[in-house]
Protein backbone atom coordinates (compact mmCIF):
# COMPACT_ATOMS: atom_id res chain seq x y z
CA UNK A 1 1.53 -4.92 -84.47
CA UNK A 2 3.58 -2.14 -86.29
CA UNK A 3 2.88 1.44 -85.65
CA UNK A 4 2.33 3.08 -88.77
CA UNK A 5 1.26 6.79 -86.81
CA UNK A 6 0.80 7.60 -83.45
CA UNK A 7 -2.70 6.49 -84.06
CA UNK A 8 -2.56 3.75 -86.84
CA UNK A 9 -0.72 0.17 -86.17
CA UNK A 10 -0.50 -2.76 -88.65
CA UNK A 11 -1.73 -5.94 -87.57
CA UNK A 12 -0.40 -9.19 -88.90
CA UNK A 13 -1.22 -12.74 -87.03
CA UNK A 14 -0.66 -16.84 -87.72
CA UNK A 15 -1.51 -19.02 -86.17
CA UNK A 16 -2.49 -22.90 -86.30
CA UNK A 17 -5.47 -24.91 -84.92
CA UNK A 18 -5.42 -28.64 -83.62
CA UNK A 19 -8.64 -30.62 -83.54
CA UNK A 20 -10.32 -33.25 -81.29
CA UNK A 21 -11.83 -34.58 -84.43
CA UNK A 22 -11.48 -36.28 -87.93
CA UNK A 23 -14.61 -35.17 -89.51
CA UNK A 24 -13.98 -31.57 -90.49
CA UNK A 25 -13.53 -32.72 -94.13
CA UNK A 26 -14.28 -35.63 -96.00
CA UNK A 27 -10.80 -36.39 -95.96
CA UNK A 28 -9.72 -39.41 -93.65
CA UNK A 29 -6.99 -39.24 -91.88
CA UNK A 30 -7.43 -41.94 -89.87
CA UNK A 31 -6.74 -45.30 -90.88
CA UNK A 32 -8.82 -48.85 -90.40
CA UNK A 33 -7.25 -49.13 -86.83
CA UNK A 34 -7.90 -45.94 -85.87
CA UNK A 35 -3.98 -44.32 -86.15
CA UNK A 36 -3.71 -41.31 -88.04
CA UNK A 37 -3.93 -37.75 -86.70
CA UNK A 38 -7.16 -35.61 -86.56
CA UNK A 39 -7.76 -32.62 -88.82
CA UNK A 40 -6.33 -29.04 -88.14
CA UNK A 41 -5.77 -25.68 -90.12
CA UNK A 42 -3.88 -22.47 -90.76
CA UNK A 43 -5.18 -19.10 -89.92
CA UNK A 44 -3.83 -16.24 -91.52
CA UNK A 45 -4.58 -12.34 -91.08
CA UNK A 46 -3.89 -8.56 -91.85
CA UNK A 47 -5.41 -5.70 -90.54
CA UNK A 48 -5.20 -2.47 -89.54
CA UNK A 49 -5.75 -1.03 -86.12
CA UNK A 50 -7.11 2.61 -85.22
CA UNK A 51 -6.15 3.57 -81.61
CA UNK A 52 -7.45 7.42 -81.96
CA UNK A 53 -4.51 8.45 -79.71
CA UNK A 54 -2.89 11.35 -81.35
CA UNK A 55 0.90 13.31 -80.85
CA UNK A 56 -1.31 15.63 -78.67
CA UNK A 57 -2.92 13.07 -76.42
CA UNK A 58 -1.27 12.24 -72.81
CA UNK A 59 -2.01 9.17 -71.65
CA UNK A 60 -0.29 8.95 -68.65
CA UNK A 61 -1.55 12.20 -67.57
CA UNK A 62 1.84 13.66 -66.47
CA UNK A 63 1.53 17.15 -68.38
CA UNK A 64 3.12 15.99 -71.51
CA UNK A 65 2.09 15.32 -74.76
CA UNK A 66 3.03 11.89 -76.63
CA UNK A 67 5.01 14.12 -79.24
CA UNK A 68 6.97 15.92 -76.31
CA UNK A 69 7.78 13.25 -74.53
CA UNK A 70 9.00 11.07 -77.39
CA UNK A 71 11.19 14.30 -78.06
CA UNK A 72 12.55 14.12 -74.68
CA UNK A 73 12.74 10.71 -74.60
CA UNK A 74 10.68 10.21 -71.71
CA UNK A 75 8.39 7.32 -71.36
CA UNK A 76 5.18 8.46 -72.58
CA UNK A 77 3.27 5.41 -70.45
CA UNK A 78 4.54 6.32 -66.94
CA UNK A 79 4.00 9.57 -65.75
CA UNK A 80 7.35 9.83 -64.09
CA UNK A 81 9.93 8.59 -65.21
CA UNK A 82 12.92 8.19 -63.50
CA UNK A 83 11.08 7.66 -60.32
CA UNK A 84 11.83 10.25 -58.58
CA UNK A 85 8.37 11.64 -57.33
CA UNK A 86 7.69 14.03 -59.37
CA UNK A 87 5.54 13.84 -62.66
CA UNK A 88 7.45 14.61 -66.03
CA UNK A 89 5.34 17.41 -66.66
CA UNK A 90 5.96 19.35 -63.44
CA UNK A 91 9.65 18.40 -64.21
CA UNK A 92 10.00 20.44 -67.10
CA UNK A 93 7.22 23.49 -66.47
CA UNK A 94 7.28 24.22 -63.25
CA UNK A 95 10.81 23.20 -61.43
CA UNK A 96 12.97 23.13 -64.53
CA UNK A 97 14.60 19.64 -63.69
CA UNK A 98 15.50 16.82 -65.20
CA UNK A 99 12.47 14.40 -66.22
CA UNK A 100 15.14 11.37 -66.86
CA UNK A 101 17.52 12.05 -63.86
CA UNK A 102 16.11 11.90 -60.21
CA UNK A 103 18.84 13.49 -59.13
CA UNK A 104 18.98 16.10 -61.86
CA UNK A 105 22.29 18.57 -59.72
CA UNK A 106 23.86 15.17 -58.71
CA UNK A 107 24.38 16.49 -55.20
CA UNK A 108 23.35 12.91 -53.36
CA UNK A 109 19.41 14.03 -53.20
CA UNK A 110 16.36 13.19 -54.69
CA UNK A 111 14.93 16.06 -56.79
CA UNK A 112 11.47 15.19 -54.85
CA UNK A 113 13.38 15.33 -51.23
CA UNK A 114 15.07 18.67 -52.29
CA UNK A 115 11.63 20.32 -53.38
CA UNK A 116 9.97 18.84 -50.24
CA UNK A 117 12.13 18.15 -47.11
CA UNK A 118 14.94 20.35 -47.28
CA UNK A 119 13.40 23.81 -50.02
CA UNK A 120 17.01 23.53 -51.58
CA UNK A 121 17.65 24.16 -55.29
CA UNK A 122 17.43 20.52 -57.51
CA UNK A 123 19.01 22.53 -60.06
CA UNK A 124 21.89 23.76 -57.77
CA UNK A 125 24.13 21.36 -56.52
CA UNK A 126 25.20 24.00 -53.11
CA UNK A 127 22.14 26.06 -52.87
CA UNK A 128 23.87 28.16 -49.90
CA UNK A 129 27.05 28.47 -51.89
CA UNK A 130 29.66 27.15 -49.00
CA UNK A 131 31.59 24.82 -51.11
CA UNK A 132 29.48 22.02 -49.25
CA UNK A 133 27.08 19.92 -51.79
CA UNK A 134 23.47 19.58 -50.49
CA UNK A 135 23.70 16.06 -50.00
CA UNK A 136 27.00 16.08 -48.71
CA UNK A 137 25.43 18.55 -45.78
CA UNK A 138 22.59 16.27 -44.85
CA UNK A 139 23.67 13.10 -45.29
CA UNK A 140 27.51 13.52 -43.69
CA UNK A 141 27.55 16.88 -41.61
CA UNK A 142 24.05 17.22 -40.61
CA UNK A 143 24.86 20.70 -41.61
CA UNK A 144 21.79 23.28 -43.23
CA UNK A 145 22.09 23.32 -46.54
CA UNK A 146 20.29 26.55 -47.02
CA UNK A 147 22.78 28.59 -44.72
CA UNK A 148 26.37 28.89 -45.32
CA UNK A 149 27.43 29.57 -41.60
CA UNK A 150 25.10 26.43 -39.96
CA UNK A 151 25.89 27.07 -35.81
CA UNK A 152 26.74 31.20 -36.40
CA UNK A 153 29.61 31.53 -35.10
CA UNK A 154 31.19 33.44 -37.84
CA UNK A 155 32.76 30.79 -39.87
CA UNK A 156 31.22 29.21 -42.78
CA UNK A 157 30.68 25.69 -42.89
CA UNK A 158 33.40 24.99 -45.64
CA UNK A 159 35.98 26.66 -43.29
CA UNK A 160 35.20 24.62 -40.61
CA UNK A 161 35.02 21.37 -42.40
CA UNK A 162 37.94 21.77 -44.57
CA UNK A 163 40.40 24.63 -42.62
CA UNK A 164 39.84 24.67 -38.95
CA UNK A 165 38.63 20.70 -38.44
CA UNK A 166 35.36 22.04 -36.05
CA UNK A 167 32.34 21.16 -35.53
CA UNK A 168 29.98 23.10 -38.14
CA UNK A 169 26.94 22.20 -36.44
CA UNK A 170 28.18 23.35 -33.05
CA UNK A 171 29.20 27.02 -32.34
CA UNK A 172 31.58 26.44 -29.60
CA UNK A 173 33.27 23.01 -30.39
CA UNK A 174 35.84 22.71 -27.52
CA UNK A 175 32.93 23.70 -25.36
CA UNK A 176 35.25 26.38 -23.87
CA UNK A 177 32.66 29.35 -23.73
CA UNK A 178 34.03 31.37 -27.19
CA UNK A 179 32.22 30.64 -29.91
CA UNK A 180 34.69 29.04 -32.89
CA UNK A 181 34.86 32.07 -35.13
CA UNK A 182 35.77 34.28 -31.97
CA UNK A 183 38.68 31.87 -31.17
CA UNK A 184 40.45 32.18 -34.43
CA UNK A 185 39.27 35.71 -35.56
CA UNK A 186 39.82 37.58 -32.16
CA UNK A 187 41.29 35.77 -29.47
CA UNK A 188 43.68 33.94 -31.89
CA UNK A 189 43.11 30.96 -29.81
CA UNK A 190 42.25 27.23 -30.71
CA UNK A 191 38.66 26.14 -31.17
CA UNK A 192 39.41 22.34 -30.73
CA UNK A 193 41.40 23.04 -27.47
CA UNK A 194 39.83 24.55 -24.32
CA UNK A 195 43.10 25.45 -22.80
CA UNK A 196 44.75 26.87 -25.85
CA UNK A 197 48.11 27.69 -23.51
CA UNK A 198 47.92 24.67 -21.37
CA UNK A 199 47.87 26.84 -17.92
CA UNK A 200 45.08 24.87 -16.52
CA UNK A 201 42.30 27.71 -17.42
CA UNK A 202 40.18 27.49 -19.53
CA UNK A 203 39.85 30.05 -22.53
CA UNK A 204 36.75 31.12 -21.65
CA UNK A 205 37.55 32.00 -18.34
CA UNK A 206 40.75 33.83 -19.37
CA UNK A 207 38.59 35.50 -21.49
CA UNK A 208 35.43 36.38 -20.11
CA UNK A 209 36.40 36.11 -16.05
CA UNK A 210 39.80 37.14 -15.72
CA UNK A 211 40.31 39.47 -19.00
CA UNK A 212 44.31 37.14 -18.92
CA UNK A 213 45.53 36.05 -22.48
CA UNK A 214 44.33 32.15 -23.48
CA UNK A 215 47.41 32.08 -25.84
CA UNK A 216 50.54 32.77 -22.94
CA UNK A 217 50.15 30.67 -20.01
CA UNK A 218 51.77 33.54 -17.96
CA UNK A 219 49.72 36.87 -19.05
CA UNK A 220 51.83 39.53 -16.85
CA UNK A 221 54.83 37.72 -17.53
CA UNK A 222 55.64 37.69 -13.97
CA UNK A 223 57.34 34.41 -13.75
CA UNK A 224 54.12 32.67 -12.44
CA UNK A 225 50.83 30.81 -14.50
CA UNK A 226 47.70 32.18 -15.14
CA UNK A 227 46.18 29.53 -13.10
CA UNK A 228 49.09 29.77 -9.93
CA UNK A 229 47.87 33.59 -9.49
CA UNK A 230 44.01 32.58 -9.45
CA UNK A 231 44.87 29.80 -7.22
CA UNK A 232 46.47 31.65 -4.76
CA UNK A 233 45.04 35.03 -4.93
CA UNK A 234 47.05 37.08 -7.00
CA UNK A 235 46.31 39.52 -9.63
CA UNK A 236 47.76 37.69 -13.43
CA UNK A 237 47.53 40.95 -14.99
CA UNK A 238 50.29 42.53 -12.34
CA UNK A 239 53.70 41.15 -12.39
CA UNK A 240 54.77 42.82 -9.30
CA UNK A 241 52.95 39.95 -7.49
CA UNK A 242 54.17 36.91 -8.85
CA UNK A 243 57.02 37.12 -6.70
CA UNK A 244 56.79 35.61 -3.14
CA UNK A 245 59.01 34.61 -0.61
CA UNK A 246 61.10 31.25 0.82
CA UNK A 247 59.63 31.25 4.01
CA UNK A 248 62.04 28.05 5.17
CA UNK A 249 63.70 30.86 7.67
CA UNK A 250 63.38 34.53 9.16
CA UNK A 251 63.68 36.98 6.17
CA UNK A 252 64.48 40.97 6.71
CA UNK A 253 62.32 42.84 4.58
CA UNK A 254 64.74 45.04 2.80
CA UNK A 255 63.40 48.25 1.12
CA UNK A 256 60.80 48.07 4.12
CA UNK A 257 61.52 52.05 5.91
CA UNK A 258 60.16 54.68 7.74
CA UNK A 259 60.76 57.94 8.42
CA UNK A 260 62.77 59.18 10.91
CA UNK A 261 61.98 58.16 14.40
CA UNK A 262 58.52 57.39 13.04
CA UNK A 263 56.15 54.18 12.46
CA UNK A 264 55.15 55.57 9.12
CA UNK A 265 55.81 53.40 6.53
CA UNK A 266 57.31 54.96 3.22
CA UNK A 267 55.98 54.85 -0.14
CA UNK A 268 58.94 52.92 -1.18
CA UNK A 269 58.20 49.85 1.26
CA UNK A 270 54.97 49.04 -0.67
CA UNK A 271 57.54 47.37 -2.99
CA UNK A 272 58.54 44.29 -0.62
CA UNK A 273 55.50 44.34 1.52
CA UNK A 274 53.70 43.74 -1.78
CA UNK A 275 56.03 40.48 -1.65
CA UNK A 276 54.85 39.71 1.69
CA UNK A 277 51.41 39.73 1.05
CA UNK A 278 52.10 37.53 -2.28
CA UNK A 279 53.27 34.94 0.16
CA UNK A 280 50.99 35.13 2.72
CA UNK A 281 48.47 34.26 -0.11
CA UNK A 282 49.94 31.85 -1.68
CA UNK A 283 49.98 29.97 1.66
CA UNK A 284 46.52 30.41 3.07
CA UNK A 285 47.69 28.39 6.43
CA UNK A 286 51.20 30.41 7.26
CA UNK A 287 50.94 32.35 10.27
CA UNK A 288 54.12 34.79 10.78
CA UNK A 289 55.14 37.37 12.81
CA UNK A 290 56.25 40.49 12.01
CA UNK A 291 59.76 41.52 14.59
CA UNK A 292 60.90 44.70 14.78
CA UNK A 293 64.24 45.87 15.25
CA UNK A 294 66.25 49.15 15.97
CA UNK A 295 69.97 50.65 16.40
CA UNK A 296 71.25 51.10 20.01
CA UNK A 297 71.23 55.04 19.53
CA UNK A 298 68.86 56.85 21.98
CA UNK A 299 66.89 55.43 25.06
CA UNK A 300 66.29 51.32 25.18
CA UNK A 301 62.55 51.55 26.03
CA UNK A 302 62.06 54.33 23.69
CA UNK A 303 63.50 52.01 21.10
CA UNK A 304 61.70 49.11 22.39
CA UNK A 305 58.55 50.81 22.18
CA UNK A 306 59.25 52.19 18.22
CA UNK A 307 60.41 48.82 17.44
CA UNK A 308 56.51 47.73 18.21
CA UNK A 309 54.93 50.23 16.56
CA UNK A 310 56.67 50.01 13.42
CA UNK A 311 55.88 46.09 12.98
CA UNK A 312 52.51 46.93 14.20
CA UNK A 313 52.33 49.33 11.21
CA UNK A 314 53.65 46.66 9.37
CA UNK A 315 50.93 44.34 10.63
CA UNK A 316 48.05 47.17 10.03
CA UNK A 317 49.32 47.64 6.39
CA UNK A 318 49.32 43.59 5.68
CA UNK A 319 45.26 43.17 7.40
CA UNK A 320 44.11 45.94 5.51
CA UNK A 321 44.89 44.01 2.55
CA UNK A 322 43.11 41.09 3.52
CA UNK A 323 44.66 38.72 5.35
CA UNK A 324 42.99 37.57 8.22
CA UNK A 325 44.00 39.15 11.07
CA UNK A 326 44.72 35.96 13.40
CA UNK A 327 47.72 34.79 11.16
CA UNK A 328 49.74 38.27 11.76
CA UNK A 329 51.42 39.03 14.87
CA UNK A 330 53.72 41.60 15.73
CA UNK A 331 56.27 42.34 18.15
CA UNK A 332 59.05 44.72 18.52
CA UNK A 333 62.36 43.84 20.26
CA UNK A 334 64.10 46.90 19.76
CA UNK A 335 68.03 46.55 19.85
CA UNK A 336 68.04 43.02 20.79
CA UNK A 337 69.44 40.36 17.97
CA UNK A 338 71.72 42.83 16.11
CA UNK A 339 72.71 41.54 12.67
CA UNK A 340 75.38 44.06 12.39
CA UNK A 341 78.20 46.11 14.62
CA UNK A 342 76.74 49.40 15.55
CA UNK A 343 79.28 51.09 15.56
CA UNK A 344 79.07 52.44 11.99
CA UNK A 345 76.49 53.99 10.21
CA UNK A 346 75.94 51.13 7.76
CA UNK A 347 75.77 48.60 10.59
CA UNK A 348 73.27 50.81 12.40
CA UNK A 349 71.11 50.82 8.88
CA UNK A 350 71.47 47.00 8.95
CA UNK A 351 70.02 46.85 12.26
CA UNK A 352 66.62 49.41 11.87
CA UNK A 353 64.85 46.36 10.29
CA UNK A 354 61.90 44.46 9.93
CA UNK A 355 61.68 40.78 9.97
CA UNK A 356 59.08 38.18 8.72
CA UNK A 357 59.07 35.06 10.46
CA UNK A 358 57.26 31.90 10.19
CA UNK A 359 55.88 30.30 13.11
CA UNK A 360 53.57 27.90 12.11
């Protein structure tokens, strides 16, 4: 058959017939033994064949006519055809794709998947516009292809993939309590490592409990981690109390005064007893006691007696910050154990002291 119009074919045909017999003529084939062959004939024809499909007719009811589809070179006998779900017609009228590609943005997805499982654009290869292709966001990162910033936390999936190596699907990917985009946009900290300074707390905490830095290990720069002051009880934002004491023997607590011939401690002995208490802290079993000493000037028992009050003030001033009250004693021994001659005015200073002594 050759098509002459989209409705008119040619028909030419041959064709050759064997029989079972010898008598269709009166022509013997066949000779007195009976060899020979039978009779048989050519057929010949030409015709012509009216199919009363015309250019306008759609026979594979996709929403094209023959004419258009032979114009885009579809195949006008399947109604879709590159297989990708959706008829040829629909292709072209209603979603603008590609009736020949089933992929017709080449992002890795099936124009028919796009349309139905995941509302992205066929036509747009990154429908949210983060650098990501659609298929490359369902099929690898298990990202959403319709949103740019997937887990919202303030970076864009791109960024995350490509720049900062987190997770674009999770919002906090070191799992640290601050979300990846506050890490790197606020804090400054990493969002792949929980413990961005390595001081054993976590940047969350730093963050959110104890207001410290998750970038310097030792916030008050103090001389002491983040994580020693929690630990023991001391403030990381103050630097004043990172200091603390060798308690291996009796230490005099210099700077520790009082006015004259007076348990009243001064303002300026907050200094070392803020030492003290450090100490005391940082070793929640050491029990101490607090001796107190004076000069040899005046009465013995009246110095005896000032010698007790002033560690007891001593004492009073270290509870009242805290420390349990059973691992501070006090005791005054007046001008026993002098340290210095007292004789001079210096040695007499050195003498008006207060020692703290472990005992445990």
């Amino acid at each position: 058959e050759v098509k002459l119009t989209n409705g008119l074919m040619l028909d030419l045909s041959a064709g050759y017939s064997f029989l079972f017999t010898d008598d269709l003529n009166y022509y013997n084939n066949k000779d007195s033994k009976g060899k020979g062959a039978n009779d048989g004939y050519w057929a010949f024809g030409l015709g012509l064949i009216y199919s009363g499909e015309s250019g306008n007719s759609d026979s594979d009811s996709d929403g094209l006519t023959k004419n258009q589809e032979l114009e885009l070179g579809t195949n006008p006998d399947v109604s879709d055809t590159d297989g990708d779900g959706i008829l040829d017609g629909l292709e072209l009228h209603q979603y603008k794709t590609n009736p020949l590609e089933a992929d017709s943005d080449g992002d890795g997805l099936n124009d028919f998947v796009e349309i139905r499982d995941y509302k992205t654009n066929p036509n747009i290869k990154d429908t949210d516009e983060d650098n990501l292709s659609d298929g490359q966001e369902v099929n690898e990162l298990k990202t959403d292809p319709l949103r740019s910033d997937t887990d919202f936390d303030g970076l864009s999936d791109d960024v995350e993939f490509y720049t900062t190596k987190t997770n674009p699907s999770k919002a906090d990917t070191d799992s640290d309590g601050l979300n990846d985009g506050e890490e790197i946009e606020r804090h400054k900290s990493s969002p792949t490592n929980p413990d961005t300074d390595e001081d054993g707390l976590s940047d969350g905490d730093e963050v959110l409990k104890y207001n410290t830095k998750p970038t310097i290990a030792d916030t008050d720069g103090g001389g002491e981690s983040d994580k020693t002051e929690v630990d023991r009880g001391t403030n990381p934002l103050n630097p004043e109390d990172d200091i603390i004491l060798d308690i291996s023997s009796p230490i005099v607590l210099d700077g520790v005064t009082f006015a004259t011939s007076s348990s009243q401690l001064t303002p300026e002995s907050e200094r070392m007893l803020i030492q003290v208490l450090n100490t005391l802290n940082a070793h929640s079993d050491l029990i101490v006691e607090i001796r107190g000493y004076t000069d040899n000037i005046g009465n013995a028992s009246s110095n005896l007696q000032l010698s007790q009050r002033r560690a007891n003030s001593v004492r009073f001033w270290i509870i009242n910050k805290g420390i349990a009250a059973n691992r501070v004693s006090a005791r005054g021994y007046g001008e026993q154990n002098p340290i210095a001659s007292n004789s001079t005015k210096e040695g007499r200073r050195l003498n008006r002291r207060i020692e703290f002594v472990k005992v445990n």
